[in-house]
PDB file of N, CA and C in Angstrom:
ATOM      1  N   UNK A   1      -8.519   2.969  -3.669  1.00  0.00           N
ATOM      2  CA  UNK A   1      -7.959   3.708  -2.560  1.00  0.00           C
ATOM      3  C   UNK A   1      -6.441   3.737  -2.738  1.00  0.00           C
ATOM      4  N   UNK A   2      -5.751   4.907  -2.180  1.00  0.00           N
ATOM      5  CA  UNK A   2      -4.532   4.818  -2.729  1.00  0.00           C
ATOM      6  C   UNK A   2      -3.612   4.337  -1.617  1.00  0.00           C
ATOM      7  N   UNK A   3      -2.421   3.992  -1.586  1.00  0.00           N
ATOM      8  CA  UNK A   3      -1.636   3.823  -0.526  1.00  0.00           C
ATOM      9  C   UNK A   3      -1.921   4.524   0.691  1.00  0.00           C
ATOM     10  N   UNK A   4      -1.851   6.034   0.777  1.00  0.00           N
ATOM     11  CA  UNK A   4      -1.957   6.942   1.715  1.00  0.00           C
ATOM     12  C   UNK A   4      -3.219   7.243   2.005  1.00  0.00           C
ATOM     13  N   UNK A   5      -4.580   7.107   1.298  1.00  0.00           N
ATOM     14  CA  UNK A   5      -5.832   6.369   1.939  1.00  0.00           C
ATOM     15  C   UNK A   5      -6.017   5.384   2.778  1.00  0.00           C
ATOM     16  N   UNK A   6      -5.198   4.043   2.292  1.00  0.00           N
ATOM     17  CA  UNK A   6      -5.675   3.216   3.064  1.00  0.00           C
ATOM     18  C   UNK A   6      -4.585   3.529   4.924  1.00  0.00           C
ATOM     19  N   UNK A   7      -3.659   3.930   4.707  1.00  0.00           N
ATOM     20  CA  UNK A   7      -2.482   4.155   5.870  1.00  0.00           C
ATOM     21  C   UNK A   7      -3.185   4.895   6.531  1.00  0.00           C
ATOM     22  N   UNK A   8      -4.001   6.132   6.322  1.00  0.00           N
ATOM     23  CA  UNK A   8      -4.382   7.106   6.956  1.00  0.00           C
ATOM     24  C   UNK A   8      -5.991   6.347   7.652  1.00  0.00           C
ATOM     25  N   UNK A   9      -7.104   5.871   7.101  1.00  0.00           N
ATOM     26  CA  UNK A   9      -7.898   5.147   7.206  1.00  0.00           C
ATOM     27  C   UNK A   9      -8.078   3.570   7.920  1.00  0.00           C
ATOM     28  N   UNK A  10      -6.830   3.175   7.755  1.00  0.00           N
ATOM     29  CA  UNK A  10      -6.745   1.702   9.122  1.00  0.00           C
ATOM     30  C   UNK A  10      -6.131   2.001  10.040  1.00  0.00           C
ATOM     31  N   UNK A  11      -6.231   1.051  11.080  1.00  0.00           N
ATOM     32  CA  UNK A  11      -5.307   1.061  12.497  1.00  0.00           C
ATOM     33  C   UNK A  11      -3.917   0.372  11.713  1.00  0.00           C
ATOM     34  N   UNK A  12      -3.049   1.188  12.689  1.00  0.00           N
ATOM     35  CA  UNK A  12      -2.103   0.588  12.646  1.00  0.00           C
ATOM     36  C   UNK A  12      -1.495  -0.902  12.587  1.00  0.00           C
ATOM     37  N   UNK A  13      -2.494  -1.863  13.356  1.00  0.00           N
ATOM     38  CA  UNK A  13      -2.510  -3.457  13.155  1.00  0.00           C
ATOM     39  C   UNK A  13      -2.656  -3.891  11.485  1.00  0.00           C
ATOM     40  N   UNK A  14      -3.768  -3.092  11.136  1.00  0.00           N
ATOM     41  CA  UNK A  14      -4.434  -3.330  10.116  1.00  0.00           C
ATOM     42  C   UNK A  14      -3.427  -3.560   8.988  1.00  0.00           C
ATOM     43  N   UNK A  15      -2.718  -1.772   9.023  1.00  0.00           N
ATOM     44  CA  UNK A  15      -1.598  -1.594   7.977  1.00  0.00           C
ATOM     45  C   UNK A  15      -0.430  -2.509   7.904  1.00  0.00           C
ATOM     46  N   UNK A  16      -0.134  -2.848   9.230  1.00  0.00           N
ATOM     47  CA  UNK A  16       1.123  -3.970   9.252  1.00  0.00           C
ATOM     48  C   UNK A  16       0.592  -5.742   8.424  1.00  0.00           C
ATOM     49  N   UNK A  17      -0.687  -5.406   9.049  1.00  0.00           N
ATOM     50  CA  UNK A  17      -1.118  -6.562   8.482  1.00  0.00           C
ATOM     51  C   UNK A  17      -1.143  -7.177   7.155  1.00  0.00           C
ATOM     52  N   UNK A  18      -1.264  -5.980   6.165  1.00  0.00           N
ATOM     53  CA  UNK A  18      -1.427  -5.807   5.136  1.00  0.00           C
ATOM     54  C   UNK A  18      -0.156  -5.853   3.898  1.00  0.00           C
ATOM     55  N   UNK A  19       0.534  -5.066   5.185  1.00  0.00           N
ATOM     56  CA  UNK A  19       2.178  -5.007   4.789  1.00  0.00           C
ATOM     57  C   UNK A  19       2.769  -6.628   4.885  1.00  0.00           C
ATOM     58  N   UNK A  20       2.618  -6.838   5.870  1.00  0.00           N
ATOM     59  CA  UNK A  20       3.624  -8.340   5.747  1.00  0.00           C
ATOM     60  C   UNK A  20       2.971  -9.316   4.870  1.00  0.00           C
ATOM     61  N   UNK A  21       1.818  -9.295   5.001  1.00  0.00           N
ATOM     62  CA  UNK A  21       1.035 -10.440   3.658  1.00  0.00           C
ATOM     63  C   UNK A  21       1.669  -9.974   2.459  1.00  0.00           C
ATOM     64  N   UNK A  22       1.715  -8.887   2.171  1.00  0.00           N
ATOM     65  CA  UNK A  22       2.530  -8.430   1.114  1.00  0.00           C
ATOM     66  C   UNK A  22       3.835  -8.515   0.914  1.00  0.00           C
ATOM     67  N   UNK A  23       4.301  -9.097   1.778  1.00  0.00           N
ATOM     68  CA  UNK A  23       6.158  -9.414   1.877  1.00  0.00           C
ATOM     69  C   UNK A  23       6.723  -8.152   2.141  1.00  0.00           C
ATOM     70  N   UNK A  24       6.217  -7.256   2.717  1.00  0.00           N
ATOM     71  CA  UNK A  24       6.950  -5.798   3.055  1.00  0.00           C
ATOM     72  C   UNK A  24       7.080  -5.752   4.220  1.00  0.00           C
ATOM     73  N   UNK A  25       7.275  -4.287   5.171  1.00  0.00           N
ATOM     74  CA  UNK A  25       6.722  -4.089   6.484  1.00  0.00           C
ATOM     75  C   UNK A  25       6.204  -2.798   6.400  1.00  0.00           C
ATOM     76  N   UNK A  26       5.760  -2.118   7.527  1.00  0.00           N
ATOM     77  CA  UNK A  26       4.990  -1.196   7.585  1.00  0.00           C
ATOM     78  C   UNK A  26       5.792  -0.152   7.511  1.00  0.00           C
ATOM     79  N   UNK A  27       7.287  -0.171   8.141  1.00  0.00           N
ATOM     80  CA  UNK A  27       7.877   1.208   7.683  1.00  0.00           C
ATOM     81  C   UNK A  27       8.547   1.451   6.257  1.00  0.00           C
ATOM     82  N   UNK A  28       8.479   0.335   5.183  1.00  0.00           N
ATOM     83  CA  UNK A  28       8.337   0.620   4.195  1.00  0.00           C
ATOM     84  C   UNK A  28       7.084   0.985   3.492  1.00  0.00           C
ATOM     85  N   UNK A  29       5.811   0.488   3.933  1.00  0.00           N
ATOM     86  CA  UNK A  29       4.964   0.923   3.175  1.00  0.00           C
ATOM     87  C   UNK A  29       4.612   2.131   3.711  1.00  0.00           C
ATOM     88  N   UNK A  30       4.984   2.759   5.102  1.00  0.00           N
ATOM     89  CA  UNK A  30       4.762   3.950   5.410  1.00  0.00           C
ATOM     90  C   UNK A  30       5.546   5.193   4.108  1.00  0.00           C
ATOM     91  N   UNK A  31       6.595   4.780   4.125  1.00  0.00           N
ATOM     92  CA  UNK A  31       7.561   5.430   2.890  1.00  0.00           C
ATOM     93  C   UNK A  31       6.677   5.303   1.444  1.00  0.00           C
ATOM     94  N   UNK A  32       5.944   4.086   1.117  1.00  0.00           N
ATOM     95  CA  UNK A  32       5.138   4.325  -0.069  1.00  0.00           C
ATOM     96  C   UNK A  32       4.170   5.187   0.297  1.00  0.00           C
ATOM     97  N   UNK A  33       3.442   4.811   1.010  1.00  0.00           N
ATOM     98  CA  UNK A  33       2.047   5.582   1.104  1.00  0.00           C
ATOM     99  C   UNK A  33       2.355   7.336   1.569  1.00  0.00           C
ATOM    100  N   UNK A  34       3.351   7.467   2.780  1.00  0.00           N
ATOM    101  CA  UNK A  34       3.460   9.274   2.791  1.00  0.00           C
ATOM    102  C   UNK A  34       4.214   9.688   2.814  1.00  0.00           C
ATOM    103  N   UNK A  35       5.449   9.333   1.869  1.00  0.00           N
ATOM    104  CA  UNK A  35       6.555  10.159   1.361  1.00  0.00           C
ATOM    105  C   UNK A  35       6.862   9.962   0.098  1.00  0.00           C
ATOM    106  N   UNK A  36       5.900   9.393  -0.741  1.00  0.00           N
ATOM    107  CA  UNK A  36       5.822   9.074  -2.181  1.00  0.00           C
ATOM    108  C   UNK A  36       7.081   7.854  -2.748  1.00  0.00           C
ATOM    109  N   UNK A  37       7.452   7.035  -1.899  1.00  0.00           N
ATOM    110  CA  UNK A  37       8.595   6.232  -1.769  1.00  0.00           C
ATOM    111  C   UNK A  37       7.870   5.323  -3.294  1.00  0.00           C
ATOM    112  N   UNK A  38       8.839   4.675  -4.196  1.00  0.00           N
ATOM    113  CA  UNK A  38       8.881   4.024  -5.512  1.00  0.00           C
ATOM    114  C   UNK A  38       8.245   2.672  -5.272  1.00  0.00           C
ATOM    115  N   UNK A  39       7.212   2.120  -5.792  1.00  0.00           N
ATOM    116  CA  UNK A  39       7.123   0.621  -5.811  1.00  0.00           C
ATOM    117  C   UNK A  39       7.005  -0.085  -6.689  1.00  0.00           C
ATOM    118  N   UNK A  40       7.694  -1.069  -7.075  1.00  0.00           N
ATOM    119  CA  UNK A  40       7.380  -1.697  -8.233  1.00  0.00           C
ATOM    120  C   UNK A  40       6.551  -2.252  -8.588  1.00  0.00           C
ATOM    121  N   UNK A  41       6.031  -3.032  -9.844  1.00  0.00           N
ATOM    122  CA  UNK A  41       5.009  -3.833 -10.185  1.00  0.00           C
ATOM    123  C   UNK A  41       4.633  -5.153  -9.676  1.00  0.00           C
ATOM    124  N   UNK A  42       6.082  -5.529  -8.893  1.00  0.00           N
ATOM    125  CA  UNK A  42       5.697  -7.226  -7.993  1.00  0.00           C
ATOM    126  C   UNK A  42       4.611  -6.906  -6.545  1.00  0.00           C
ATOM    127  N   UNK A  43       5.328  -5.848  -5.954  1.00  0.00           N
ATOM    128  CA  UNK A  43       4.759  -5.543  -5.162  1.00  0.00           C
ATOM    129  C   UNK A  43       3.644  -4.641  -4.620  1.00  0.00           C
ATOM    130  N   UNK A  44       3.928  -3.875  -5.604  1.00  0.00           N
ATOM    131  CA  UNK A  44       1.966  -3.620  -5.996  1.00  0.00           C
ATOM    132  C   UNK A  44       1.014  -4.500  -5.895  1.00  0.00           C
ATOM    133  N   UNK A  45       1.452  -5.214  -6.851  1.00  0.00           N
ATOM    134  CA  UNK A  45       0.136  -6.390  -7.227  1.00  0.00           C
ATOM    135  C   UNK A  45       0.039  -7.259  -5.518  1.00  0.00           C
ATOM    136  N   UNK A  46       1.166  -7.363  -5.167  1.00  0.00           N
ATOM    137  CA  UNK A  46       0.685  -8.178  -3.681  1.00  0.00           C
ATOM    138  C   UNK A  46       0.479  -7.290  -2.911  1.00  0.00           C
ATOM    139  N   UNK A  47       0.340  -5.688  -2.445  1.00  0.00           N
ATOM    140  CA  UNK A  47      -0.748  -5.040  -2.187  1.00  0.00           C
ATOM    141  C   UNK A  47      -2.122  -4.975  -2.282  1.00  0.00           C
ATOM    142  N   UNK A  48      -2.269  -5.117  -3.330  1.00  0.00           N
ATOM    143  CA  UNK A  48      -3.413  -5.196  -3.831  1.00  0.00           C
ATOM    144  C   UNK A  48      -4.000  -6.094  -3.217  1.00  0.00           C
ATOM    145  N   UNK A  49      -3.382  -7.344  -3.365  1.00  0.00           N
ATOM    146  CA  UNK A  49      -4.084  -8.764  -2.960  1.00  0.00           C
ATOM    147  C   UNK A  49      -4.095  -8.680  -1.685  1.00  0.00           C
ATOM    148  N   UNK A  50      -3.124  -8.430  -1.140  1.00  0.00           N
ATOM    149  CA  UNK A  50      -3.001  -7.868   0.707  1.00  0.00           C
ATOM    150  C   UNK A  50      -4.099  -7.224   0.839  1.00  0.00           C
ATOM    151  N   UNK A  51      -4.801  -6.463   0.271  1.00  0.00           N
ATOM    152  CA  UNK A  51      -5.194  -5.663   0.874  1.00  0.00           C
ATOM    153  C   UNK A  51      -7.043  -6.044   0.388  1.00  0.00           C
ATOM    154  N   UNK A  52      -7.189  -7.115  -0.008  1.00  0.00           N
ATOM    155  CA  UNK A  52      -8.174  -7.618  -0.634  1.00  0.00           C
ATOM    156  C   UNK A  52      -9.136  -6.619  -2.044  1.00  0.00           C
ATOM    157  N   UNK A  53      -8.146  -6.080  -2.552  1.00  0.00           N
ATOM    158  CA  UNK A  53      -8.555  -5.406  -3.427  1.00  0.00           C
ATOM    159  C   UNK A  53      -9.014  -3.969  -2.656  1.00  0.00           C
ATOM    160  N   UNK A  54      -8.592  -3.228  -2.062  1.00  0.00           N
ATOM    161  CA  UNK A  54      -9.113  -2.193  -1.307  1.00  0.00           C
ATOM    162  C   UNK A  54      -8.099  -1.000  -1.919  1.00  0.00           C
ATOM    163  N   UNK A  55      -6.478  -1.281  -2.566  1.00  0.00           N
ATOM    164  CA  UNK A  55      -6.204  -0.750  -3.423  1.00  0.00           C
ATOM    165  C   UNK A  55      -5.930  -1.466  -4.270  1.00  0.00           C
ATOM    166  N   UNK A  56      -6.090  -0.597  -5.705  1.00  0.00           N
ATOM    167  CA  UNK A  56      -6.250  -0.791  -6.797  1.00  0.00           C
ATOM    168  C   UNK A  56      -4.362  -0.998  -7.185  1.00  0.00           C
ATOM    169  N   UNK A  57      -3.977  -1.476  -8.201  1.00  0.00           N
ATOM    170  CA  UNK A  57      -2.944  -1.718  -8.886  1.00  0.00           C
ATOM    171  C   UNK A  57      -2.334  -0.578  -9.594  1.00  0.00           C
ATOM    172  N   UNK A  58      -3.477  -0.234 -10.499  1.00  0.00           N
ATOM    173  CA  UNK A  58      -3.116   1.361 -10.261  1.00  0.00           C
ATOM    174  C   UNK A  58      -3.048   2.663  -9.772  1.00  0.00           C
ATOM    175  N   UNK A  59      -3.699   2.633  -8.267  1.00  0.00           N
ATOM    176  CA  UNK A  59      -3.508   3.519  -7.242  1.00  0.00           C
ATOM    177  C   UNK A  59      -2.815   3.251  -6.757  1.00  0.00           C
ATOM    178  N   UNK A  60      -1.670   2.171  -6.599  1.00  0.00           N
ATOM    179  CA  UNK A  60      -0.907   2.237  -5.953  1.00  0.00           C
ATOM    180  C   UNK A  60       0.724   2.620  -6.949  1.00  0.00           C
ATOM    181  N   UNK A  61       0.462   2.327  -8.093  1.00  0.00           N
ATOM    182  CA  UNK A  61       1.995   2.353  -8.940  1.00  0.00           C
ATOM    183  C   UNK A  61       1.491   3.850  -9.490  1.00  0.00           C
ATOM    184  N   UNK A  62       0.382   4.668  -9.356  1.00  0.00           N
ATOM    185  CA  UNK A  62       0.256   5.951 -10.020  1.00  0.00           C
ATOM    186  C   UNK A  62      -0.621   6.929  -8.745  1.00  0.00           C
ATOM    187  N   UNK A  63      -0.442   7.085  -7.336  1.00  0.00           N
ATOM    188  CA  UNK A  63      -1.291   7.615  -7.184  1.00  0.00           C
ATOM    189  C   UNK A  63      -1.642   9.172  -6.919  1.00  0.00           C
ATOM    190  N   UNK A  64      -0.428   9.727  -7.889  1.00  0.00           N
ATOM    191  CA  UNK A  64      -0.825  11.273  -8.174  1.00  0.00           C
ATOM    192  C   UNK A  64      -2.014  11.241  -9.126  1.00  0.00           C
ATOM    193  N   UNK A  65      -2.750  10.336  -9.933  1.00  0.00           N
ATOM    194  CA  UNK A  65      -3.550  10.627 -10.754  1.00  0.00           C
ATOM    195  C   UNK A  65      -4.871  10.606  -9.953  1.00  0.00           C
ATOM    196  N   UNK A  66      -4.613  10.228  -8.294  1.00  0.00           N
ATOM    197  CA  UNK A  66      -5.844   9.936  -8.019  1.00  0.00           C
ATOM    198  C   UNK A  66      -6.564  11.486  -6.854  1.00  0.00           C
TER     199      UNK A  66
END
C-alpha cells in the first residue's frame, strides 16, 4: 500500500499513530503521502514498521511505480 493509500484508507488517529511511531508527525507524512513530499531511506523503513508492514519499503520510497 502506498503512502497515499494508507492516508486516504485510515482514520485520522490511525495515521498519526503511525506517524509518530515512526518519529514523524502527520502533517509531514500528509506532505509524503499527497503532495509527493521526498522521504528518505531511514524513514521509510520506520514506516514500514509503523505501519506493521501495511506499506511496503518500496511503496513508500517509489510510489509512482505503484
Amino acid at each position: 500500500m502506498t503512502p497515499k493509500e494508507f492516508f486516504e484508507k485510515h482514520t485520522r488517529e490511525e495515521v498519526a499513530r503511525v506517524a509518530e511511531a515512526a518519529g514523524t508527525n502527520i502533517d509531514n507524512f500528509r506532505q509524503i503521502a499527497l503532495y509527493g513530499g521526498k522521504v528518505g531511506s531511514r524513514l521509510a523503513k520506520r514506516l514500514e514498521e509503523a505501519s506493521n508492514g501495511k506499506m511496503s519499503l518500496r511503496e513508500i520510497l517509489f510510489p509512482d511505480e505503484f
